[in-house]
C-alpha atoms as a PDB file:
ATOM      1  CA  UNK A   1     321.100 114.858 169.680  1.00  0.00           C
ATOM      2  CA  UNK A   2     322.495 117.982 170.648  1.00  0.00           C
ATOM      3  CA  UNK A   3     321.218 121.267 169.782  1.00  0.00           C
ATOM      4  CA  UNK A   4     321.573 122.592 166.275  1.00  0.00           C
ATOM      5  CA  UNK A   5     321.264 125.538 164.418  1.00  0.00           C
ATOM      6  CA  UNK A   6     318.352 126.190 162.199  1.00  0.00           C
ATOM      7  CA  UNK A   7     320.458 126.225 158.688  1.00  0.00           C
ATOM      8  CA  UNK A   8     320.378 122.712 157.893  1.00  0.00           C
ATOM      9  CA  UNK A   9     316.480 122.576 158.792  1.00  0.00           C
ATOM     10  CA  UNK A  10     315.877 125.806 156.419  1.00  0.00           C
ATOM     11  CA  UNK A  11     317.506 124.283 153.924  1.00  0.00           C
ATOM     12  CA  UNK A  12     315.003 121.387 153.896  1.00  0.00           C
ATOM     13  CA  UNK A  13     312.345 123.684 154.021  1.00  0.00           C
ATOM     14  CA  UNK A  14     312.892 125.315 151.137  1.00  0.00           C
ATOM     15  CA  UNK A  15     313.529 122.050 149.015  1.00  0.00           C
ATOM     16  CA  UNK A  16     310.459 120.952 150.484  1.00  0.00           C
ATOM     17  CA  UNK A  17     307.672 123.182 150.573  1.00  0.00           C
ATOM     18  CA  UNK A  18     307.112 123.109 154.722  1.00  0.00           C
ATOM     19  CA  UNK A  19     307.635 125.313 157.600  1.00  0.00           C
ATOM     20  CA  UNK A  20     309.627 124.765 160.702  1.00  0.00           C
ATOM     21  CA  UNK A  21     307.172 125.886 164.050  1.00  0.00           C
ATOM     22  CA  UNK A  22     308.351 128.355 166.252  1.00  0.00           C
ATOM     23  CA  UNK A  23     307.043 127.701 169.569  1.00  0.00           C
ATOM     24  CA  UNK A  24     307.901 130.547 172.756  1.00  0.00           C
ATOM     25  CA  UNK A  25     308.884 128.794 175.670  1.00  0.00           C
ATOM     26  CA  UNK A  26     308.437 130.081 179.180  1.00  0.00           C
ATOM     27  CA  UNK A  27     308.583 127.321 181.955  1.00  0.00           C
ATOM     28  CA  UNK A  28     308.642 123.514 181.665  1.00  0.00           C
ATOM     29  CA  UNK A  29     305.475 122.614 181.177  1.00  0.00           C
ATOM     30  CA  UNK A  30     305.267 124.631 177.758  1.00  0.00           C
ATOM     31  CA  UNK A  31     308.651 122.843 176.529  1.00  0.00           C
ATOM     32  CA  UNK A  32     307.731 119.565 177.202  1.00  0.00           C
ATOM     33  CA  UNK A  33     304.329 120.206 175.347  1.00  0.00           C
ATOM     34  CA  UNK A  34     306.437 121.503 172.278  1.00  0.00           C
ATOM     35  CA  UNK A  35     308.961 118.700 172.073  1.00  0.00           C
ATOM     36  CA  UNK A  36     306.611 115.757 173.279  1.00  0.00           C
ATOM     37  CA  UNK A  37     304.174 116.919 170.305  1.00  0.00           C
ATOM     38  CA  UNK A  38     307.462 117.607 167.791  1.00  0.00           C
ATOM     39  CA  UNK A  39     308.982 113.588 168.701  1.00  0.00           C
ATOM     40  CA  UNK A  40     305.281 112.395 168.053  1.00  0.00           C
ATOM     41  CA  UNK A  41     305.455 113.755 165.140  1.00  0.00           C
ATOM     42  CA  UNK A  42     308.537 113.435 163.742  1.00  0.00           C
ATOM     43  CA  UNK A  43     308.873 116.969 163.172  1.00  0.00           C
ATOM     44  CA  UNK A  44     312.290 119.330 163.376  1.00  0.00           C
ATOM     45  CA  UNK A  45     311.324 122.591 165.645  1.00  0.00           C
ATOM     46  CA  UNK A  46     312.414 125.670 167.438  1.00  0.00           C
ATOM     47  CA  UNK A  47     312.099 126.398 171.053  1.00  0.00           C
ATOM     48  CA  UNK A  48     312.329 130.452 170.793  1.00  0.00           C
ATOM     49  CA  UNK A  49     312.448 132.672 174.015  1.00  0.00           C
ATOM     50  CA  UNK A  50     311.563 136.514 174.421  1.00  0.00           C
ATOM     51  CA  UNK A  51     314.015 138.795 176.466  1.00  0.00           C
ATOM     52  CA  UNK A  52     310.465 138.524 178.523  1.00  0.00           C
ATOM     53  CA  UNK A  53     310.693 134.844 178.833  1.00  0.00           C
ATOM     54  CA  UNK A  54     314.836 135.255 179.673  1.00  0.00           C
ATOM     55  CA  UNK A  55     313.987 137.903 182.641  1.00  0.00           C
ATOM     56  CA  UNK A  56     310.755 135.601 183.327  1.00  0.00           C
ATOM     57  CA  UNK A  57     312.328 131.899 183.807  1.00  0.00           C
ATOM     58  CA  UNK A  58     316.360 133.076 183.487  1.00  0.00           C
ATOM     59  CA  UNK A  59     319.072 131.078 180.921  1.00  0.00           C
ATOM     60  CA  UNK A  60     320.062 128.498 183.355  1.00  0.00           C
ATOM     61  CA  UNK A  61     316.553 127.023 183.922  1.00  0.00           C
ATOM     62  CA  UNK A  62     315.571 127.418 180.159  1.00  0.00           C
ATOM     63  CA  UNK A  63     319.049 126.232 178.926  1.00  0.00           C
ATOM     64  CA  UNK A  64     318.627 122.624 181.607  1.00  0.00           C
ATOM     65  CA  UNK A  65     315.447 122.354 180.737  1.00  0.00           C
ATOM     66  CA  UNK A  66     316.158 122.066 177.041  1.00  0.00           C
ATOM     67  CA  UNK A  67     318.854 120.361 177.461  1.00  0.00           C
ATOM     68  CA  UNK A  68     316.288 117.862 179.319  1.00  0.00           C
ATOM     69  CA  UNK A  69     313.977 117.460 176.117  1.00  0.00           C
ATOM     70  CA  UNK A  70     317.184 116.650 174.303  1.00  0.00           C
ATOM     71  CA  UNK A  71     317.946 113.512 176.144  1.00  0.00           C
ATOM     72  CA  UNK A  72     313.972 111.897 175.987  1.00  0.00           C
ATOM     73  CA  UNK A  73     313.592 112.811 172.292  1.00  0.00           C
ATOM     74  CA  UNK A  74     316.319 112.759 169.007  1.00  0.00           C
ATOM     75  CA  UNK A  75     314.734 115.507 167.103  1.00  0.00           C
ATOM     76  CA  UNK A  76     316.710 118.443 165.466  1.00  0.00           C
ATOM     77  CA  UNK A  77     316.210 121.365 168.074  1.00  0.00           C
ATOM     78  CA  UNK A  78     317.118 124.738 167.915  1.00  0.00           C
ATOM     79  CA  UNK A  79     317.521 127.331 170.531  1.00  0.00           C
ATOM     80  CA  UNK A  80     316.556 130.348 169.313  1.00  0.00           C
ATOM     81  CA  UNK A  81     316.549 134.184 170.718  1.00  0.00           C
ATOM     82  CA  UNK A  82     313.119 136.110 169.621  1.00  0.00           C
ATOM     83  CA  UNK A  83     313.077 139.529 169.226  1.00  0.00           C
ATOM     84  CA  UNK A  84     316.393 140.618 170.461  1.00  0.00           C
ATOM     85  CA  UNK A  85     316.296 144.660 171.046  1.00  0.00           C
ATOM     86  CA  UNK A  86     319.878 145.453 171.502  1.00  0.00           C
ATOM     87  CA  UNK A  87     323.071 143.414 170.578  1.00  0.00           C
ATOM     88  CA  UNK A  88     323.994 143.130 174.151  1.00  0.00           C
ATOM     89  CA  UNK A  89     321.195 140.866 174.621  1.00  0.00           C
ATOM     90  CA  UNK A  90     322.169 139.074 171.444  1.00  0.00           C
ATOM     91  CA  UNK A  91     325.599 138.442 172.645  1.00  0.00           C
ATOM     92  CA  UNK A  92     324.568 137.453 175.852  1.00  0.00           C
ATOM     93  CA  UNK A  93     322.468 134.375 173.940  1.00  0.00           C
ATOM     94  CA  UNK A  94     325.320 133.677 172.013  1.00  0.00           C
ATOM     95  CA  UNK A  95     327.573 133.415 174.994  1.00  0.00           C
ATOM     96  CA  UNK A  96     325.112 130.883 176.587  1.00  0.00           C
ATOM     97  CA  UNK A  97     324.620 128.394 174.122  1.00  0.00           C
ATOM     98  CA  UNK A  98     321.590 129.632 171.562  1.00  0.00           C
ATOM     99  CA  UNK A  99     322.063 127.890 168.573  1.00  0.00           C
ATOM    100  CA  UNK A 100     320.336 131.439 166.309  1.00  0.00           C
ATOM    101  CA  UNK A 101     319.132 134.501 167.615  1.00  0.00           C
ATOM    102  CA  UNK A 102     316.933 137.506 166.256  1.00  0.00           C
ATOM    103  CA  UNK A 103     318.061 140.926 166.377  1.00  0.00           C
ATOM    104  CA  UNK A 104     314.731 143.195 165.729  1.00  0.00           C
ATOM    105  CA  UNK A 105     316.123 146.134 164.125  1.00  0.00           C
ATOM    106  CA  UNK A 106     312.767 147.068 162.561  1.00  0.00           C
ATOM    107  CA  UNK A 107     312.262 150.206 165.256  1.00  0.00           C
ATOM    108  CA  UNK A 108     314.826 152.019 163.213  1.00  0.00           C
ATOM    109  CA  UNK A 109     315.468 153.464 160.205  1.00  0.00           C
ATOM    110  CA  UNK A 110     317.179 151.537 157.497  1.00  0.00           C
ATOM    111  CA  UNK A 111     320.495 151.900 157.557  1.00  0.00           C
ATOM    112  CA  UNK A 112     320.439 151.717 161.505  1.00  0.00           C
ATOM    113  CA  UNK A 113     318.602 148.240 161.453  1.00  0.00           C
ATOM    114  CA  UNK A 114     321.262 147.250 158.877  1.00  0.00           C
ATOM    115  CA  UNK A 115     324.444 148.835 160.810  1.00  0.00           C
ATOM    116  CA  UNK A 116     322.693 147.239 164.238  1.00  0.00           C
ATOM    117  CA  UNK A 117     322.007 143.542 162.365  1.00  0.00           C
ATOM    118  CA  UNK A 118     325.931 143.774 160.678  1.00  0.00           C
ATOM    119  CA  UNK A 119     327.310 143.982 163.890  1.00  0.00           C
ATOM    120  CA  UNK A 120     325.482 140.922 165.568  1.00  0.00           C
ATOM    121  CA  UNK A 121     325.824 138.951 162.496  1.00  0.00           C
ATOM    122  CA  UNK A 122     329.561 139.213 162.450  1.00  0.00           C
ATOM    123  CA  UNK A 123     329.430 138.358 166.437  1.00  0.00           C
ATOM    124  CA  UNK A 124     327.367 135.368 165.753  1.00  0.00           C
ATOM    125  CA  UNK A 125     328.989 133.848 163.104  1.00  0.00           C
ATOM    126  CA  UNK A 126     332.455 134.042 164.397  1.00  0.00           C
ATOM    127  CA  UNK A 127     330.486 131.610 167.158  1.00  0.00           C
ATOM    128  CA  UNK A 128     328.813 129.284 165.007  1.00  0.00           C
ATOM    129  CA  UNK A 129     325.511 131.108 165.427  1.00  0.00           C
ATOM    130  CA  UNK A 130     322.531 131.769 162.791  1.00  0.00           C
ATOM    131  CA  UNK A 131     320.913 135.660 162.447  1.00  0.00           C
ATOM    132  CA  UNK A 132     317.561 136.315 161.871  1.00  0.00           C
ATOM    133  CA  UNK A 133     316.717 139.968 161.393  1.00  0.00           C
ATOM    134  CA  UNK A 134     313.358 141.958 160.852  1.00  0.00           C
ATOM    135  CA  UNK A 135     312.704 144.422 158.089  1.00  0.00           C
ATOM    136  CA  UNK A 136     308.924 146.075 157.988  1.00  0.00           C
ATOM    137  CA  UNK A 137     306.788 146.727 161.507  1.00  0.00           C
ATOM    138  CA  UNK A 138     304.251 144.566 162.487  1.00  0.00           C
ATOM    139  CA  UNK A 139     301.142 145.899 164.463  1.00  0.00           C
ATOM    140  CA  UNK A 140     300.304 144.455 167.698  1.00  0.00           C
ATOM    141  CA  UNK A 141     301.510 143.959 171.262  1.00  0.00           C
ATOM    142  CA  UNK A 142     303.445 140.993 172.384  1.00  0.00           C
ATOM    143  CA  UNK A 143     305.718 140.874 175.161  1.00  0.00           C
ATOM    144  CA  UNK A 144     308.226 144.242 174.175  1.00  0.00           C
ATOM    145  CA  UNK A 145     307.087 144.677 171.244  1.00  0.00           C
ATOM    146  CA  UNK A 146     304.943 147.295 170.272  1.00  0.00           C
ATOM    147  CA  UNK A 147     303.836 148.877 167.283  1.00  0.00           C
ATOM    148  CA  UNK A 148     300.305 150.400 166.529  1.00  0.00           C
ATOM    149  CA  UNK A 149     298.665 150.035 163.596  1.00  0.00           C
ATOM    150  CA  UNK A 150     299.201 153.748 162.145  1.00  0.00           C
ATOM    151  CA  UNK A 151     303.444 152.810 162.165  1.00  0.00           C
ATOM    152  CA  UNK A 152     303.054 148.972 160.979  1.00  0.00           C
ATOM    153  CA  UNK A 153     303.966 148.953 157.295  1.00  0.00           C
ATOM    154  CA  UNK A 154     304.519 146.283 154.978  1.00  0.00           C
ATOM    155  CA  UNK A 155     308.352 144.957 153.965  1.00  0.00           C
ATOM    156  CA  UNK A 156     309.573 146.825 150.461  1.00  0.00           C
ATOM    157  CA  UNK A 157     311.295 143.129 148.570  1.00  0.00           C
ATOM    158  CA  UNK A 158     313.735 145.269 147.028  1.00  0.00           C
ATOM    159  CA  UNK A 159     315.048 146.835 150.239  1.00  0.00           C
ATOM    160  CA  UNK A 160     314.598 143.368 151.782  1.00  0.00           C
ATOM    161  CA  UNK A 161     317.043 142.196 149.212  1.00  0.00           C
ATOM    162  CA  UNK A 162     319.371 144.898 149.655  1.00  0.00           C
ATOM    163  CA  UNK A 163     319.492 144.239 153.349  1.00  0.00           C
ATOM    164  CA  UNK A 164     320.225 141.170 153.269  1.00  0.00           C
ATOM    165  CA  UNK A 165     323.218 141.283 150.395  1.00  0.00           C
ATOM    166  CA  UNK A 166     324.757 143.816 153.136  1.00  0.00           C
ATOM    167  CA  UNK A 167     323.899 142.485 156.628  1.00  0.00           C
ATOM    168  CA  UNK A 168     325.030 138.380 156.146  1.00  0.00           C
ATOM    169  CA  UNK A 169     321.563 138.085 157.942  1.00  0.00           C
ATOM    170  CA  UNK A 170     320.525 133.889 157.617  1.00  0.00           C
ATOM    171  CA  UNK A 171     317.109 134.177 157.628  1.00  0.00           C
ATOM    172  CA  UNK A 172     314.664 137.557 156.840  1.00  0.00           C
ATOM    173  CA  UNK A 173     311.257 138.188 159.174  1.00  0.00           C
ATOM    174  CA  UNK A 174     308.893 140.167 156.847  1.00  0.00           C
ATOM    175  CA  UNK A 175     305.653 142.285 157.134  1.00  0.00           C
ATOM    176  CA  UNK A 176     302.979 141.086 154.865  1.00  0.00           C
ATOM    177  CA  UNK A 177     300.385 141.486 157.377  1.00  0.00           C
ATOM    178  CA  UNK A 178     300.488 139.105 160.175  1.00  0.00           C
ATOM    179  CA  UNK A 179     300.630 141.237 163.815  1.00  0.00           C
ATOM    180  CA  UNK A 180     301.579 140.527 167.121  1.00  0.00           C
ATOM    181  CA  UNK A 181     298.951 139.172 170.029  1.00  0.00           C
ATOM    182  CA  UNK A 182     295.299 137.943 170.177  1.00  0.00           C
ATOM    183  CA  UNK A 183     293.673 140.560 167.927  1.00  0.00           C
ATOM    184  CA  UNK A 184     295.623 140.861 164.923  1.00  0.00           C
ATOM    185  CA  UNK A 185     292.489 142.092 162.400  1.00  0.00           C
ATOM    186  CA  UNK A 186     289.187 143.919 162.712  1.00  0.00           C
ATOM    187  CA  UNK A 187     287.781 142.816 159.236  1.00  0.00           C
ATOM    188  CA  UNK A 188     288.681 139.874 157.088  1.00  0.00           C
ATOM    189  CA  UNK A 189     292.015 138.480 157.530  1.00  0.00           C
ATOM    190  CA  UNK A 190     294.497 139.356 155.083  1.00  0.00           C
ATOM    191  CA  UNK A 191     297.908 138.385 153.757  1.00  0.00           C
ATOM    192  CA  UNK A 192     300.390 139.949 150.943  1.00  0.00           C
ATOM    193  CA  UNK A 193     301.397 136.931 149.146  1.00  0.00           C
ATOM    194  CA  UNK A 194     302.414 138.901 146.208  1.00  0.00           C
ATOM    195  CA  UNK A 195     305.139 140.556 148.872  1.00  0.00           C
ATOM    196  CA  UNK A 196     305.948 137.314 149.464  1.00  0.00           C
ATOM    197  CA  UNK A 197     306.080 136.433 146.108  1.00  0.00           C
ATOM    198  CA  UNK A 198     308.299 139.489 145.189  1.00  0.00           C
ATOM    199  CA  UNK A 199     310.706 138.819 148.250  1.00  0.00           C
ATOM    200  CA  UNK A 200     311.349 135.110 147.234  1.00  0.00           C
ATOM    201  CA  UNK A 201     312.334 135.875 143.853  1.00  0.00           C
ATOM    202  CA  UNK A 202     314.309 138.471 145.043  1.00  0.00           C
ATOM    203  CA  UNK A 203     316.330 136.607 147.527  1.00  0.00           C
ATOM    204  CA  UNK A 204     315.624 132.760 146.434  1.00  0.00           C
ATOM    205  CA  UNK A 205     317.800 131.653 148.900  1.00  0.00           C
ATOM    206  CA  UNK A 206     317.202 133.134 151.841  1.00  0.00           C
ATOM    207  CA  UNK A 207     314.751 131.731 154.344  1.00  0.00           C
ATOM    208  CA  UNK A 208     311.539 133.811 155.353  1.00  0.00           C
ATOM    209  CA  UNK A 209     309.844 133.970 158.722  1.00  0.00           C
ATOM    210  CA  UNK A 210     306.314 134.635 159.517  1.00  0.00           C
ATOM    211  CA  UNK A 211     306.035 136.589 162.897  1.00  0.00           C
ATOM    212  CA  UNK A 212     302.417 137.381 164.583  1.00  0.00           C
ATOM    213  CA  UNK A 213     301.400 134.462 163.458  1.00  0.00           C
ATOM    214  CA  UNK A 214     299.381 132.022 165.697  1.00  0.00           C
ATOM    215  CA  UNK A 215     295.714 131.505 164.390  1.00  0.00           C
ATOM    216  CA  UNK A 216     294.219 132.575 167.316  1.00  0.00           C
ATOM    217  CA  UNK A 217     291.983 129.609 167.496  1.00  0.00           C
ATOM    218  CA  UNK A 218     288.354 130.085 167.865  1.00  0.00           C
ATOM    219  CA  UNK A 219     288.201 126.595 169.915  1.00  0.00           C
ATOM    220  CA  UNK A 220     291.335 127.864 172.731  1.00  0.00           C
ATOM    221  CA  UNK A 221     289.434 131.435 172.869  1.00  0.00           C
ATOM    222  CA  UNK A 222     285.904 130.233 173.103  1.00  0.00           C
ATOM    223  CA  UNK A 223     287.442 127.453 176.490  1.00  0.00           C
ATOM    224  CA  UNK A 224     288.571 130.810 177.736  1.00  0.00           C
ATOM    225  CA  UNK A 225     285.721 132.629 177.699  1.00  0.00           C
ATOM    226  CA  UNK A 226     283.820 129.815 178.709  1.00  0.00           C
ATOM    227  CA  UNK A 227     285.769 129.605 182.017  1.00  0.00           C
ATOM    228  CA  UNK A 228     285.406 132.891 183.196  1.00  0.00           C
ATOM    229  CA  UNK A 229     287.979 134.686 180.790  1.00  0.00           C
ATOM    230  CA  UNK A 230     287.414 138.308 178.945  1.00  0.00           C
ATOM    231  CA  UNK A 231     288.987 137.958 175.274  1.00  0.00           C
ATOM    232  CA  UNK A 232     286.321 139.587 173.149  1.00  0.00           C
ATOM    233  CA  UNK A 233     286.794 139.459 169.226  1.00  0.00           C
ATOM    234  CA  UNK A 234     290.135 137.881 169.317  1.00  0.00           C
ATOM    235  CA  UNK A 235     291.061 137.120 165.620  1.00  0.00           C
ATOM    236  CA  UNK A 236     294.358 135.484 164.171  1.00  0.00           C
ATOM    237  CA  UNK A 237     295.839 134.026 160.974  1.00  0.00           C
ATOM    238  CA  UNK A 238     293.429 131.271 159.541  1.00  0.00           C
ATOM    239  CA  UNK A 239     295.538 127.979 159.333  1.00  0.00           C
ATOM    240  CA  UNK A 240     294.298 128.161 155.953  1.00  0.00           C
ATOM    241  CA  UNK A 241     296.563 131.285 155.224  1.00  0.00           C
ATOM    242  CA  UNK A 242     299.722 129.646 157.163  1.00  0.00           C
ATOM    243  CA  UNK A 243     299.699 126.534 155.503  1.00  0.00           C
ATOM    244  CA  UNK A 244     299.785 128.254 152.091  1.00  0.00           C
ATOM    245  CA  UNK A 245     302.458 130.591 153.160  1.00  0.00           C
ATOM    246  CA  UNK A 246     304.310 127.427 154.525  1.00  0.00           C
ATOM    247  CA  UNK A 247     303.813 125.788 150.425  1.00  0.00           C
ATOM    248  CA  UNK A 248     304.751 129.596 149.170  1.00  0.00           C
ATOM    249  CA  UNK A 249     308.053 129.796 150.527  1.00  0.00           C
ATOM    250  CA  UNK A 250     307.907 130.733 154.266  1.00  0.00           C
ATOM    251  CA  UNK A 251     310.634 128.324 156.406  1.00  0.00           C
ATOM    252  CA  UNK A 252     309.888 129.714 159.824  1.00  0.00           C
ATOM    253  CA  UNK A 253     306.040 130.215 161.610  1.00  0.00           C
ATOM    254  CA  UNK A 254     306.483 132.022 164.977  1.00  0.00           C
ATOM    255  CA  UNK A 255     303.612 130.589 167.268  1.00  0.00           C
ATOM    256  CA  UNK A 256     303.090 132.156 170.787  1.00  0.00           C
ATOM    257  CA  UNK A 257     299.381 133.484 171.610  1.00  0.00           C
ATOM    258  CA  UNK A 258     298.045 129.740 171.143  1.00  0.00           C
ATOM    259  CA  UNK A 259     300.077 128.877 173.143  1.00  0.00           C
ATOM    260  CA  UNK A 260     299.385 131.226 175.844  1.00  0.00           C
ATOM    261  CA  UNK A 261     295.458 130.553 175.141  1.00  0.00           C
ATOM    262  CA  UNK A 262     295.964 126.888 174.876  1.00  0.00           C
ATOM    263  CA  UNK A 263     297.469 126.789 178.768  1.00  0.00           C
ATOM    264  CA  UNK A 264     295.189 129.480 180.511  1.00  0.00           C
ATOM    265  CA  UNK A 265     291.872 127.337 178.942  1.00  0.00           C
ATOM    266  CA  UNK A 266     292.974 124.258 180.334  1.00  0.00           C
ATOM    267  CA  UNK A 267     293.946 126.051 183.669  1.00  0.00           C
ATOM    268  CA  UNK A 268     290.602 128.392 183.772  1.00  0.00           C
ATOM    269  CA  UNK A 269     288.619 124.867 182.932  1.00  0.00           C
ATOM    270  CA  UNK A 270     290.011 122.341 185.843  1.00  0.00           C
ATOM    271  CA  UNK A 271     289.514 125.628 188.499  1.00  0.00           C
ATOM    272  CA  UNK A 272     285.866 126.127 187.061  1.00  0.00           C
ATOM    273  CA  UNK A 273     285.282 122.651 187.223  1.00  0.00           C
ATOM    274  CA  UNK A 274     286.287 121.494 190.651  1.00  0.00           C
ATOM    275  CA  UNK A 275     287.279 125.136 192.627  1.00  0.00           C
ATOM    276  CA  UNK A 276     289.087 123.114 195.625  1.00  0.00           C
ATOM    277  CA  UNK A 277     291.976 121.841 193.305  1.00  0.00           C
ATOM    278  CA  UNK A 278     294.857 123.779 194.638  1.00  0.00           C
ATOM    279  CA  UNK A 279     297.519 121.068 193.555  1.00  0.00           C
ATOM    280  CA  UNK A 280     299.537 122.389 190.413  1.00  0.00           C
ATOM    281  CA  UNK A 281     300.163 119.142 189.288  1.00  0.00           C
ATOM    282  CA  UNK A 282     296.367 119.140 188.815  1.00  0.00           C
ATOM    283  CA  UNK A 283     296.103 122.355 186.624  1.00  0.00           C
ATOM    284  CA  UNK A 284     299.327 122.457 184.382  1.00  0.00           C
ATOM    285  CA  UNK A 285     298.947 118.256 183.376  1.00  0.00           C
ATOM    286  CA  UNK A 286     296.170 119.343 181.245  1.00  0.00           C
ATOM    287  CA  UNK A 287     297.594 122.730 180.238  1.00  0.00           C
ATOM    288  CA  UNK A 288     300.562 120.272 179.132  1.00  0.00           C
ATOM    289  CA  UNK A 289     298.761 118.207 177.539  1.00  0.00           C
ATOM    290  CA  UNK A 290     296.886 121.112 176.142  1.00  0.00           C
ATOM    291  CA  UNK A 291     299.453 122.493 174.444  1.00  0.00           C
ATOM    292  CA  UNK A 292     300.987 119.170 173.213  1.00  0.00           C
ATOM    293  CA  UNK A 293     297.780 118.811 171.137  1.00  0.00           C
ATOM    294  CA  UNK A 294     297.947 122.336 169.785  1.00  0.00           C
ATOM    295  CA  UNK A 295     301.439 122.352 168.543  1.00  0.00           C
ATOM    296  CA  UNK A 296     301.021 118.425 167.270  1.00  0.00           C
ATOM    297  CA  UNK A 297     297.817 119.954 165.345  1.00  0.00           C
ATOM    298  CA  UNK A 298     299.959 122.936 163.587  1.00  0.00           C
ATOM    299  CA  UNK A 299     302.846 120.457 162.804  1.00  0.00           C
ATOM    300  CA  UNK A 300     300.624 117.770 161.136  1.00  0.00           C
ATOM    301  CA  UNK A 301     297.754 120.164 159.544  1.00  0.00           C
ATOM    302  CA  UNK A 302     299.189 123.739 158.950  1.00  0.00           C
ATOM    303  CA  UNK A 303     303.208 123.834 158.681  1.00  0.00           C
ATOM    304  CA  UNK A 304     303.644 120.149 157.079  1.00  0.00           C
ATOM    305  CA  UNK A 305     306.939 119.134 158.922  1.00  0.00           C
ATOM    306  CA  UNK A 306     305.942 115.995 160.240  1.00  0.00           C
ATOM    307  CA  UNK A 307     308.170 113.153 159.309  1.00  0.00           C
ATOM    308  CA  UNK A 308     310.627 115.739 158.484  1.00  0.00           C
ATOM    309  CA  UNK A 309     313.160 115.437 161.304  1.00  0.00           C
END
């Protein structure tokens, strides 16, 4: 199966009642993880990469090894730009095969992030590619983006409807209290669902993404620290919270820190273990494997898209 676009799969979603995974991608290892776990389990998903991830592992490698995944497993796949910051990096995806891209105008005003997400929308669509955009700031650090705390505010659902009547976006990120990275609250986790709520009657037909939203989980962290690592007080998104945002109306989870703290356990554990192995083959099988039973687990217990390929 070729790559697709995420339309059709957002479009199940919403008839459904499940979210689509959005899994960053950085080398092969990671991918294969992600789209072993998504064939076991039947489930559509989205390989997303960073203008981090781009600079890190460059389009050619990420595009063949994509393209790789595509001819073990027959699973819809999308290709999918996160967090563009400018539309030349935007275009750039488009011109090399990205199936849906994000333009992150939320840095600016309103009626820049509109003007900004106009522009790549009508450049994407003229090539057969979806939009997401961002409206609202989400706290944390992650890769380029950073916002502290004292700037992060929550999405307004009647701008958010606004913005997307005049942008064309496809698919709306929104701030209801999800952040980037490994520490995303000091106290009790919490999530706007009224926002969310507000937003979906709003714009009933538009599909909503969740960003900073890996769970941060306590098992991943604890291996870390375990192993020699330093992550004090890391706290995510209970999966308790995503799955009922994934029943509530959200089509898109974005998943990355897991990910990240799924590979560097499994690394930190086989050097702990045995300190000779200097074999990579030795350390990145398990991180593979690693991360194949993380994403498999969010699939299957939190987003509900298994079987739904």
């Amino acid at each position: 199966m070729p790559l697709v676009t995420t339309k059709d799969m957002f479009e199940k979603s919403m008839k459904e009642h499940f979210a689509i995974g959005a899994f960053n991608v950085n080398n092969m290892e990671i991918i294969q993880g992600i789209v072993d776990a998504a064939a076991k389990e039947n489930s559509p998903v989205i390989l997303q990469a960073s203008s981090g991830a781009i600079k890190y592992a460059r389009i050619p490698y990420l595009k063949k090894m994509i393209e790789a995944a595509l001819e073990e497993h027959d699973i819809p796949l999308a290709l999918h730009l996160d967090h563009g910051p400018d539309f030349e990096t935007c275009k750039m995806c488009i011109d090399n095969g990205f199936t849906s891209v994000m333009i992150d105008g939320s840095k600016y005003d309103f009626e820049e992030n509109v003007a900004l997400t106009k522009k790549v929308v009508d450049y994407a669509h003229s090539h057969g590619v979806v939009v997401e955009a961002e409206l609202g700031k989400l706290a944390g650090i992650e890769d380029d983006v950073n916002v502290s705390e004292a700037d992060a505010m929550y999405t307004d659902p009647e701008q958010a409807k606004e913005f997307v009547e005049r942008t064309g976006c496809d698919s709306l990120a929104i701030a209801i209290g999800t952040s980037h990275g490994a520490y995303k609250f000091k106290g009790e986790a919490k999530l706007r669902f009224d926002i969310l709520a507000k937003v979906k009657e709003l714009i009933p037909n538009t599909p909503i993404v969740l960003h900073g939203a890996s769970t941060v989980i306590p098992e991943l962290v604890e291996k870390c620290n375990k192993y020699g690592g330093n992550i004090p007080g890391a706290k995510g998104v209970p999966d308790e919270m995503l799955h009922e945002a994934s029943l509530s109306g959200v089509s898109k989870i974005n998943v990355d820190t897991d990910l990240r703290l799924a590979m560097t356990g499994a690394i930190r554990e086989v050097f702990a273990e045995d300190p000779s192995v200097f074999d990579p083959r030795k350390y990145l099988t398990p991180a593979r494997a690693q991360i194949e039973e993380t994403v498999a687990h969010k699939i299957r217990e939190v987003f509900g898209s298994s079987n739904k390929a």
